[in-house]
Protein backbone atom coordinates (compact mmCIF):
# COMPACT_ATOMS: atom_id res chain seq x y z
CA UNK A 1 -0.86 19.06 22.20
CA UNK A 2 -0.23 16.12 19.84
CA UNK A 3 1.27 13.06 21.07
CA UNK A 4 5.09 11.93 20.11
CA UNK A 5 4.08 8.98 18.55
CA UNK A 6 1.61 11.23 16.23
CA UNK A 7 4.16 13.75 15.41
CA UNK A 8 6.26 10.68 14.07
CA UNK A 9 3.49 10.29 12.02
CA UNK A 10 3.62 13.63 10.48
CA UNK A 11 7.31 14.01 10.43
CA UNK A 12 7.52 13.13 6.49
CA UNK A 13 4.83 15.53 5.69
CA UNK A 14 6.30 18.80 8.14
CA UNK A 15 10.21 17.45 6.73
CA UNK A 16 8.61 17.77 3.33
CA UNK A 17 7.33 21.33 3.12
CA UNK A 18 10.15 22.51 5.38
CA UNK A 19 12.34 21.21 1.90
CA UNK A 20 9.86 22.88 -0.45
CA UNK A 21 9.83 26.18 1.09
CA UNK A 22 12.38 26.58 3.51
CA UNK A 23 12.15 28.89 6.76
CA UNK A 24 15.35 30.25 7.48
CA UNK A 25 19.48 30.29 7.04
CA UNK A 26 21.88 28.85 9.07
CA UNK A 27 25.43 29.38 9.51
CA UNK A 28 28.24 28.46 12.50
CA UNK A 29 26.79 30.87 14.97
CA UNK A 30 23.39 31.53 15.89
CA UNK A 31 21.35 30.56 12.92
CA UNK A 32 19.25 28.11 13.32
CA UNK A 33 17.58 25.83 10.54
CA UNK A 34 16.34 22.49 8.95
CA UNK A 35 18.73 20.33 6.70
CA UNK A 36 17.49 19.80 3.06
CA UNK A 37 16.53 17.11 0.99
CA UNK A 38 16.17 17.36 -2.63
CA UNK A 39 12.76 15.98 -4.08
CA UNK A 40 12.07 16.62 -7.77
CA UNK A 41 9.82 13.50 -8.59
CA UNK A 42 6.40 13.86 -10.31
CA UNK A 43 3.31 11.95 -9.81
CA UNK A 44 0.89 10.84 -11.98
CA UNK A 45 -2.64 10.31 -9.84
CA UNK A 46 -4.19 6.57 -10.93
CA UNK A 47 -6.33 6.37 -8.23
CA UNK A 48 -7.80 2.36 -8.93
CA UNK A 49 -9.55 0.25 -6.31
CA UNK A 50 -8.08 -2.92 -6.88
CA UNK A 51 -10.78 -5.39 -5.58
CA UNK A 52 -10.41 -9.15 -5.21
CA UNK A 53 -12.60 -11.62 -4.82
CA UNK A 54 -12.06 -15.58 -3.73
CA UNK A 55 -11.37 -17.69 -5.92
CA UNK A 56 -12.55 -21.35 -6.88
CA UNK A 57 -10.10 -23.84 -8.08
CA UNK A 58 -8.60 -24.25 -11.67
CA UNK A 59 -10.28 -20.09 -11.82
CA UNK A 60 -7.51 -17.67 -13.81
CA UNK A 61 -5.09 -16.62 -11.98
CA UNK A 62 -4.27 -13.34 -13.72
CA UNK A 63 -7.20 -11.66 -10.81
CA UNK A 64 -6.59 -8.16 -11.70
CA UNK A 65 -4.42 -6.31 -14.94
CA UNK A 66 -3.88 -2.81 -16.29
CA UNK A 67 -1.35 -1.34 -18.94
CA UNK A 68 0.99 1.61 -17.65
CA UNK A 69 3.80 3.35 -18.28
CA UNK A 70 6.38 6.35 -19.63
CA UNK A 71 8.55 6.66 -21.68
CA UNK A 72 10.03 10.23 -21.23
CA UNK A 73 11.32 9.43 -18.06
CA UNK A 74 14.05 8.56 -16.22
CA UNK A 75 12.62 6.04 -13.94
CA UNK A 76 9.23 5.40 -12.80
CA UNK A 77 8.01 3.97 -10.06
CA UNK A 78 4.08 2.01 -8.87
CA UNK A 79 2.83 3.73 -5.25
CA UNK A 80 0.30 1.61 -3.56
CA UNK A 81 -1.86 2.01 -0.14
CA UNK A 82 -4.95 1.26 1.12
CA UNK A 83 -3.32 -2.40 1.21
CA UNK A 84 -6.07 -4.58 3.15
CA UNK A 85 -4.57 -8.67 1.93
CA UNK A 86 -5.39 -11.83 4.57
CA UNK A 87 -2.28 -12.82 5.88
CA UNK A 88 -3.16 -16.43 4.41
CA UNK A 89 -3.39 -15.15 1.00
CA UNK A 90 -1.33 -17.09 -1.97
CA UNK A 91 -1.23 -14.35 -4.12
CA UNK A 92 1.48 -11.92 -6.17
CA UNK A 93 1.49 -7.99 -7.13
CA UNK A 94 3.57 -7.94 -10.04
CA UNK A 95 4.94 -5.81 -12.38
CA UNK A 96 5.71 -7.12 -15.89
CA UNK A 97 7.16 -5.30 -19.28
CA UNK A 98 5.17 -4.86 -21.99
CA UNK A 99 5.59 -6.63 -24.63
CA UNK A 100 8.15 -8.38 -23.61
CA UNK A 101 6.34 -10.20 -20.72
CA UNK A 102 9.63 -10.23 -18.46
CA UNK A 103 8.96 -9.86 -14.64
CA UNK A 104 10.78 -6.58 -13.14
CA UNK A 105 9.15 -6.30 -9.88
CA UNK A 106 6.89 -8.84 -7.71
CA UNK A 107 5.87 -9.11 -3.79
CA UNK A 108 4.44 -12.25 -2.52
CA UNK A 109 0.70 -11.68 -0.15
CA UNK A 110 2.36 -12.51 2.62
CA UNK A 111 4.67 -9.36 2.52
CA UNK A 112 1.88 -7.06 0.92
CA UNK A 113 -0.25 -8.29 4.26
CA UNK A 114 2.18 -6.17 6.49
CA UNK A 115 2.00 -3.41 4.71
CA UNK A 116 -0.01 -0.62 4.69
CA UNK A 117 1.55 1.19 1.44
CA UNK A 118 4.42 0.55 -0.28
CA UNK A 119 6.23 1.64 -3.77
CA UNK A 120 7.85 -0.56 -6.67
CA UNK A 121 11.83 -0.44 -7.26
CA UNK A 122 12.80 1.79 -9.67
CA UNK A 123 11.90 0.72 -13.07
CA UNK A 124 13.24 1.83 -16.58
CA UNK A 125 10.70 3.54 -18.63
CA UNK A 126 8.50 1.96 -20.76
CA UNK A 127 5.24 0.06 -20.79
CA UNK A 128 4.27 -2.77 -17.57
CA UNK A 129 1.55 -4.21 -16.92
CA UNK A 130 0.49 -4.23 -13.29
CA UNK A 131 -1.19 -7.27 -12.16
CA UNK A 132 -2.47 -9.80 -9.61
CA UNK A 133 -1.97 -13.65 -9.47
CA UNK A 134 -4.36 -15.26 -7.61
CA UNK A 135 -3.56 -18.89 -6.31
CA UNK A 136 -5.48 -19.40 -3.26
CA UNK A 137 -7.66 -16.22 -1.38
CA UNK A 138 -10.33 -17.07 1.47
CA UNK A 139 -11.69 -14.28 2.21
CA UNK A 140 -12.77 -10.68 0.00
CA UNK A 141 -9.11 -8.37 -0.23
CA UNK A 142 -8.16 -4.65 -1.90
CA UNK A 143 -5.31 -2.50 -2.26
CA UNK A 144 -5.25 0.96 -4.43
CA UNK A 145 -3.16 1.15 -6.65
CA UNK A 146 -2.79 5.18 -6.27
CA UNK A 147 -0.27 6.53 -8.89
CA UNK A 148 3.31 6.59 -10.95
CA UNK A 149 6.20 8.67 -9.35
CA UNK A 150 8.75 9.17 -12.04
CA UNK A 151 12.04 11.38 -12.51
CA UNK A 152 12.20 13.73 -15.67
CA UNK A 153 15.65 13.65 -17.56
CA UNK A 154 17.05 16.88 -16.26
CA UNK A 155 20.57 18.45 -16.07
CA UNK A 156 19.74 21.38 -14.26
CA UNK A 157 21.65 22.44 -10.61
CA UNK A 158 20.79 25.28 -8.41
CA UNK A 159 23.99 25.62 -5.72
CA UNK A 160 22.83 26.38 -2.11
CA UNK A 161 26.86 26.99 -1.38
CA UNK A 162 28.25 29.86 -2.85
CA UNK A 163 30.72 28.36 -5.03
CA UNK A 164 30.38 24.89 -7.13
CA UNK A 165 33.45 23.34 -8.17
CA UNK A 166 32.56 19.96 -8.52
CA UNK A 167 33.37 17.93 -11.62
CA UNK A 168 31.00 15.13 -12.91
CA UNK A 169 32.42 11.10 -11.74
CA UNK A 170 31.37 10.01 -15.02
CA UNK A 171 34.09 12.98 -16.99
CA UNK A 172 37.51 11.15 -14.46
CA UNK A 173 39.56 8.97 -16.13
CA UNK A 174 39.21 5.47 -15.37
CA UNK A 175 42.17 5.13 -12.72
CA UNK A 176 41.14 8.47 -11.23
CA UNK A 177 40.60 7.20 -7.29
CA UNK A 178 37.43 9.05 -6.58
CA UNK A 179 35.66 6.36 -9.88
CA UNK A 180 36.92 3.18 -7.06
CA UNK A 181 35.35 5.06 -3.89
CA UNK A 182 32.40 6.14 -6.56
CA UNK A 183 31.13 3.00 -6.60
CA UNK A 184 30.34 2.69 -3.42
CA UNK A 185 28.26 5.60 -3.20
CA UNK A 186 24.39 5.80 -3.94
CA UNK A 187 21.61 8.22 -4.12
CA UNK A 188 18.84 7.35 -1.65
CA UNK A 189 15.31 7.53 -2.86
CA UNK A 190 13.06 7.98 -0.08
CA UNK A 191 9.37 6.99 0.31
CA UNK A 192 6.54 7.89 -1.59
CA UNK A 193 7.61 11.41 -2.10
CA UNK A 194 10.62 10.38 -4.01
CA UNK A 195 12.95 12.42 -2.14
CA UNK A 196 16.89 12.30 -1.95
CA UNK A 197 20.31 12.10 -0.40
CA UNK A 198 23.38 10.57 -0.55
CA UNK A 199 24.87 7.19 1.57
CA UNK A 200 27.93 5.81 1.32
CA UNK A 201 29.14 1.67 2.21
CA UNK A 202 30.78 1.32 5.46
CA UNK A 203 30.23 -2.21 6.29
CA UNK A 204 28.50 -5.48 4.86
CA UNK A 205 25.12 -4.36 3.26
CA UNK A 206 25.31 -1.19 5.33
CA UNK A 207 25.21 2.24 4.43
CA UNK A 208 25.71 5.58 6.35
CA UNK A 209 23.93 8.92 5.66
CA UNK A 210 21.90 11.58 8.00
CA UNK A 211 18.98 10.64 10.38
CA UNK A 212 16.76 13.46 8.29
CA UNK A 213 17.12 11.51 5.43
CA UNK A 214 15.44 8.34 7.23
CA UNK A 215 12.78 10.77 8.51
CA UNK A 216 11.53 10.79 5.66
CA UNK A 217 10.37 7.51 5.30
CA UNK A 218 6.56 7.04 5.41
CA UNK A 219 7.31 3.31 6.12
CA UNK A 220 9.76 4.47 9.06
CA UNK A 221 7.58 7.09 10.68
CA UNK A 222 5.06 4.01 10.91
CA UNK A 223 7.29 1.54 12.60
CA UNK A 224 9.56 3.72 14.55
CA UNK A 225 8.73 2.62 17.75
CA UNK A 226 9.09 -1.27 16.99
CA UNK A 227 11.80 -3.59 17.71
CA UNK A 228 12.76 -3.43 14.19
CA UNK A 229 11.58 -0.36 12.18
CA UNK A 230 10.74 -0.80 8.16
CA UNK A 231 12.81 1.63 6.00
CA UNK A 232 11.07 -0.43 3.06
CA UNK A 233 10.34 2.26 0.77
CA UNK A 234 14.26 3.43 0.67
CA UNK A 235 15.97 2.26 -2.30
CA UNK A 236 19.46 3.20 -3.35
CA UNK A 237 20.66 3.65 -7.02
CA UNK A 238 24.51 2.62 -7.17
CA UNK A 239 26.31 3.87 -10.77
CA UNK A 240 24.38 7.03 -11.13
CA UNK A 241 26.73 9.22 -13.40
CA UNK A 242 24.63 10.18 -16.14
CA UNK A 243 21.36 11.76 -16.28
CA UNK A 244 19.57 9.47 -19.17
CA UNK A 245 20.83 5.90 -17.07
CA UNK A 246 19.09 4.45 -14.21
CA UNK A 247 21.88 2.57 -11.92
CA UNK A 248 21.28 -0.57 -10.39
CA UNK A 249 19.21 -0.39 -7.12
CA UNK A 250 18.35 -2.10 -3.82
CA UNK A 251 16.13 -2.06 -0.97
CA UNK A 252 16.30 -0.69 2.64
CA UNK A 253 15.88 -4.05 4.94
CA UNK A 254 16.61 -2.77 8.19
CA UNK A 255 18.03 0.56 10.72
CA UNK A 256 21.07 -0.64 11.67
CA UNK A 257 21.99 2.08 14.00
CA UNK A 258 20.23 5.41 14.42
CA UNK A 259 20.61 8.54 16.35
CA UNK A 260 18.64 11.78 15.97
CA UNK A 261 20.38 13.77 17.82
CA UNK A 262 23.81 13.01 16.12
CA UNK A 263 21.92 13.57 12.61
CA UNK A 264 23.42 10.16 11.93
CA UNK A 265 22.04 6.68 10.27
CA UNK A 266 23.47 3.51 9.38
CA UNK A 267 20.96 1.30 7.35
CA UNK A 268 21.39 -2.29 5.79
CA UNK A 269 21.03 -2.53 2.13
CA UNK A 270 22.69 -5.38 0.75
CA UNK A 271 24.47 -3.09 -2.55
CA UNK A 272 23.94 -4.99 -5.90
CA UNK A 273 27.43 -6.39 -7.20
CA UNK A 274 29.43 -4.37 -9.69
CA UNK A 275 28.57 -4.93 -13.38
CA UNK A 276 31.41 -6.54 -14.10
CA UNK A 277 31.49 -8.73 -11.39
CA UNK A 278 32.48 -8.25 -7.86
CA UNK A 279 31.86 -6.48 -4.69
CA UNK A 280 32.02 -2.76 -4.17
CA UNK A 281 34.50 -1.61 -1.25
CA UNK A 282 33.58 -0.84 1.93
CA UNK A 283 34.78 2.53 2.39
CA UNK A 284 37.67 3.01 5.36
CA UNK A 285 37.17 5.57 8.51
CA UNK A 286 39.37 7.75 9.48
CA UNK A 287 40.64 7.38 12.63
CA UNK A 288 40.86 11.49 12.95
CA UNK A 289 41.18 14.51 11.00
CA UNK A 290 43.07 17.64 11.17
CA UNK A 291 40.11 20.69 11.25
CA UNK A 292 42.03 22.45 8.49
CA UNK A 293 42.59 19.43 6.33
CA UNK A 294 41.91 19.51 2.21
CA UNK A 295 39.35 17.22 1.61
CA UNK A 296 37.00 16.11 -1.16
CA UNK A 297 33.40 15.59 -1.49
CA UNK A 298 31.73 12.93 -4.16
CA UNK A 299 27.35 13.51 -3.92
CA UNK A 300 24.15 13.55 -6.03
CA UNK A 301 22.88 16.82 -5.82
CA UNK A 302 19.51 17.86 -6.81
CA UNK A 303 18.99 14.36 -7.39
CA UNK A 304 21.42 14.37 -10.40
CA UNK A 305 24.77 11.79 -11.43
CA UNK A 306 27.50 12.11 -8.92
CA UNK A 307 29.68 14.51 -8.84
CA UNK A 308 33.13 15.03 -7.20
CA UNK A 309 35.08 18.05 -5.98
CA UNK A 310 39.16 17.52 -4.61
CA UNK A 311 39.50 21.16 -3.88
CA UNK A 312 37.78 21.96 -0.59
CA UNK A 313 38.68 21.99 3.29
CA UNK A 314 37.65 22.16 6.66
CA UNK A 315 37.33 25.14 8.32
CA UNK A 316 37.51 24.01 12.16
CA UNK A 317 34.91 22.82 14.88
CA UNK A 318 31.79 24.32 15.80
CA UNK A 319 29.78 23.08 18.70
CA UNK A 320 31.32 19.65 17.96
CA UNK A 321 30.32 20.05 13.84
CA UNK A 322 33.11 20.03 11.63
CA UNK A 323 32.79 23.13 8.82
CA UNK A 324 33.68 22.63 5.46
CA UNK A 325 33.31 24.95 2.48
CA UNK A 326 32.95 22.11 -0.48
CA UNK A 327 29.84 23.03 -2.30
CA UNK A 328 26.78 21.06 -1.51
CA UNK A 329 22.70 21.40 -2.72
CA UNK A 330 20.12 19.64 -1.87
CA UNK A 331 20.37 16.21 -1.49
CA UNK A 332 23.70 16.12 -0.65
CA UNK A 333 22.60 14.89 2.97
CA UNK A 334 24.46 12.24 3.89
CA UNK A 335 27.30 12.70 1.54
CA UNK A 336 30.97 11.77 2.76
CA UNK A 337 34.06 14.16 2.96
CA UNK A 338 37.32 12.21 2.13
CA UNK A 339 40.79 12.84 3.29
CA UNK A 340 43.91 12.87 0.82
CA UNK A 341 44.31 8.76 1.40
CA UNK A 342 40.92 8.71 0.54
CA UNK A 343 39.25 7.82 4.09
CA UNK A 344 35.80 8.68 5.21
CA UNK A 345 36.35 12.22 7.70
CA UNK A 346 33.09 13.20 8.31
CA UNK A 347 29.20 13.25 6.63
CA UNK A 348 27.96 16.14 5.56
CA UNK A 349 24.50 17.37 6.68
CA UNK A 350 23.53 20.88 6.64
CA UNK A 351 24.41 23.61 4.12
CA UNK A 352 25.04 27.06 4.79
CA UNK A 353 21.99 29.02 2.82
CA UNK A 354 18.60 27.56 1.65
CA UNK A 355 17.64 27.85 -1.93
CA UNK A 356 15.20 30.63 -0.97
CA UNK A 357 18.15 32.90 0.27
CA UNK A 358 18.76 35.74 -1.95
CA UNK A 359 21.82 37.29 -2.43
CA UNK A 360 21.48 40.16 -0.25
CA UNK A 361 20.69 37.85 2.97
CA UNK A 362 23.47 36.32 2.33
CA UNK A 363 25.63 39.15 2.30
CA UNK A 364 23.42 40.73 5.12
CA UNK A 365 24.40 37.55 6.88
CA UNK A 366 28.52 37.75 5.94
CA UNK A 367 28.22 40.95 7.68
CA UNK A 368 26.77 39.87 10.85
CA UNK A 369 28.56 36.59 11.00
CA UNK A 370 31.41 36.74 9.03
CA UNK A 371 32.07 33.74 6.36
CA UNK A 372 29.14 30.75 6.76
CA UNK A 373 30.06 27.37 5.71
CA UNK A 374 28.46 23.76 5.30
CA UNK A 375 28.23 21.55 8.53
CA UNK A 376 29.50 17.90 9.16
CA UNK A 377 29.37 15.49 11.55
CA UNK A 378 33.00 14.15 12.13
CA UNK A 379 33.21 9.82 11.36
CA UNK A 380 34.15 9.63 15.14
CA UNK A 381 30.21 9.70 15.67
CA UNK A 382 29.66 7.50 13.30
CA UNK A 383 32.15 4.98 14.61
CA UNK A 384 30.33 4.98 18.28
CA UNK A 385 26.95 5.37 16.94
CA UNK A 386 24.40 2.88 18.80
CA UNK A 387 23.59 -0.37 16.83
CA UNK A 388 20.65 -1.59 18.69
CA UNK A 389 17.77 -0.05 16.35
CA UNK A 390 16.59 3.45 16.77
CA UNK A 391 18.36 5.41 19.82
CA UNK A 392 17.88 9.08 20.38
């Protein structure tokens, strides 16, 4: 039998094919499944041994430079492992556009020393050059510089609810409330499979979405037992609303709060301030909500610009789950369900058919069970969730 701290290990990978092929439907009765994520990065193998030497005095710095890049993308992104830097190191990874020779992206060696892999921000596309600056290194170090995840400009969505009513953020007027909440919303981008959901600001620098979504994270599963787990390779993208722009982004620092059980997260990311100046809101909980209340949904799904639908509503408890019948896809883990004063209800986690599910097993399913609808956890659970690092 493996041990739990090895299954922690290989949560990413299981979590991953469970999203690629799916195993089963669930619904508010005896169904039984896995939430989704959406994932719909590429990757572009590079596979170089990046091997450095020491270094006398007055030597040139630049240790270590290649040209990369795309241009038909909408972001890409530089995935490194096999990271093996003294801790005593003065040296830099950087990333730098080409020509321009502006700096985009850079980690000191006393970070890259900790890690074990790790991926760039999200970068526009275009042409960097990846390099190393080498002031001071003692001792022989490597790292692998092992490929380029990037997003393809797409438009396409494939519903896993039956209905999709939802109207892009960008296509509201300006003074249309959901474009003020909006703001505070961000796709997550998670580890170095590049897959998604949807968190929301509820405090300073920290962000709710689902415990799945964290699972994900190949720099979690490695540090999940520590005093303070490393959700590094999480990055949200604020201002997603169309599907040629890449919104501004920034960094998982630390779990806030974290409860498996609950399907629940809260992780501190410090947001990036509004383009215009400013901070974005911190979005207000609701104290309670009635389980036939309208709400509204605003989400990324399929890893595309927000979108926002006002004409959906609960549909009562379930085994302490609030149901809702707003449509949802992938990636909409995470996302938040807003009452008519536009407070946080509840987060949305689970959907009520996988992508695989063809229309007959659904209405196979509507037979047996009667009408199936999308699962939330009500903000109550959120409010009390534990704040001392990861709790189960």
């Amino acid at each position: 039998m493996r041990s739990p701290t090895m299954m922690r290990h290989l949560l990413p990978i299981i979590f991953s094919c469970l999203a690629a092929f799916g195993a089963s439907a669930w619904g508010q009765r005896a169904l039984v499944a896995v939430p989704l994520v959406h994932n719909d990065e590429a990757t572009q193998t590079i596979d170089t041994r990046i091997a450095l030497q020491p270094r006398a005095s007055g030597a040139d710095p630049v240790a270590w430079e290649r040209l990369y890049g795309s241009t038909q993308t909408r972001y890409l992104r530089f995935r490194f492992d096999q990271i093996a830097i003294p801790p005593d190191s003065d040296l830099e990874l950087q990333v730098v556009s080409d020509p321009e020779d502006v700096m985009v992206w850079r980690l000191r060696g006393a970070e890259l020393a900790r890690a074990t892999e790790l991926t760039t921000d999200l970068l526009k596309p275009g042409r960097y050059r990846v390099r190393v600056i080498v002031t001071r290194l003692s001792s022989p170090a490597s790292l692998r510089l092992a490929g380029m995840n990037f997003q393809a400009v797409s438009a396409a969505l494939i519903p896993e609810s039956a209905v999709m009513r939802s109207k892009p953020v960008a296509s509201l007027v300006p003074a249309h409330p959901a474009r003020g909440i909006a703001r505070s919303v961000a796709m997550l981008h998670i580890g170095p499979l590049g897959s998604t959901c949807t968190a929301f600001l509820i405090g300073d620098a920290q962000m709710a979405t689902n415990f799945h979504c964290l699972a994900l994270s190949a720099r979690y599963a490695q540090t999940r037992t520590n005093p303070k787990p490393d959700c590094g390779d999480i990055v949200a993208e604020f201002d997603f609303l169309a599907t040629d722009q890449l919104g501004p982004s920034a960094a998982c620092t630390g779990v806030v709060g974290a409860d498996e059980n609950r399907d629940l997260v809260i992780l501190r990311i410090a947001p990036p301030p509004l383009a215009g100046g400013g901070q974005r809101a911190i979005l207000k909980l609701a104290a309670a909500a009635a389980p036939d209340a309208a709400v509204r949904i605003l989400h990324h799904p399929m890893g595309r610009p927000m979108v926002f639908e006002d004409h959906c509503e609960l549909k009562g408890f379930d085994a302490g789950d609030l149901m809702h019948d707003c449509g949802t896809m992938s990636g909409s883990s995470g996302s938040l369900l807003l009452t008519d004063s536009g407070e946080v209800a509840a987060v949305h986690y689970k959907a009520p058919y996988e992508l695989s599910t063809t229309e007959a097993e659904k209405e196979r399913l509507y037979q047996l069970y009667g009408p199936l609808y999308n699962r939330a956890k009500p903000v109550a659970l959120l409010i009390s969730l534990p704040r001392s690092g990861d709790s189960r």
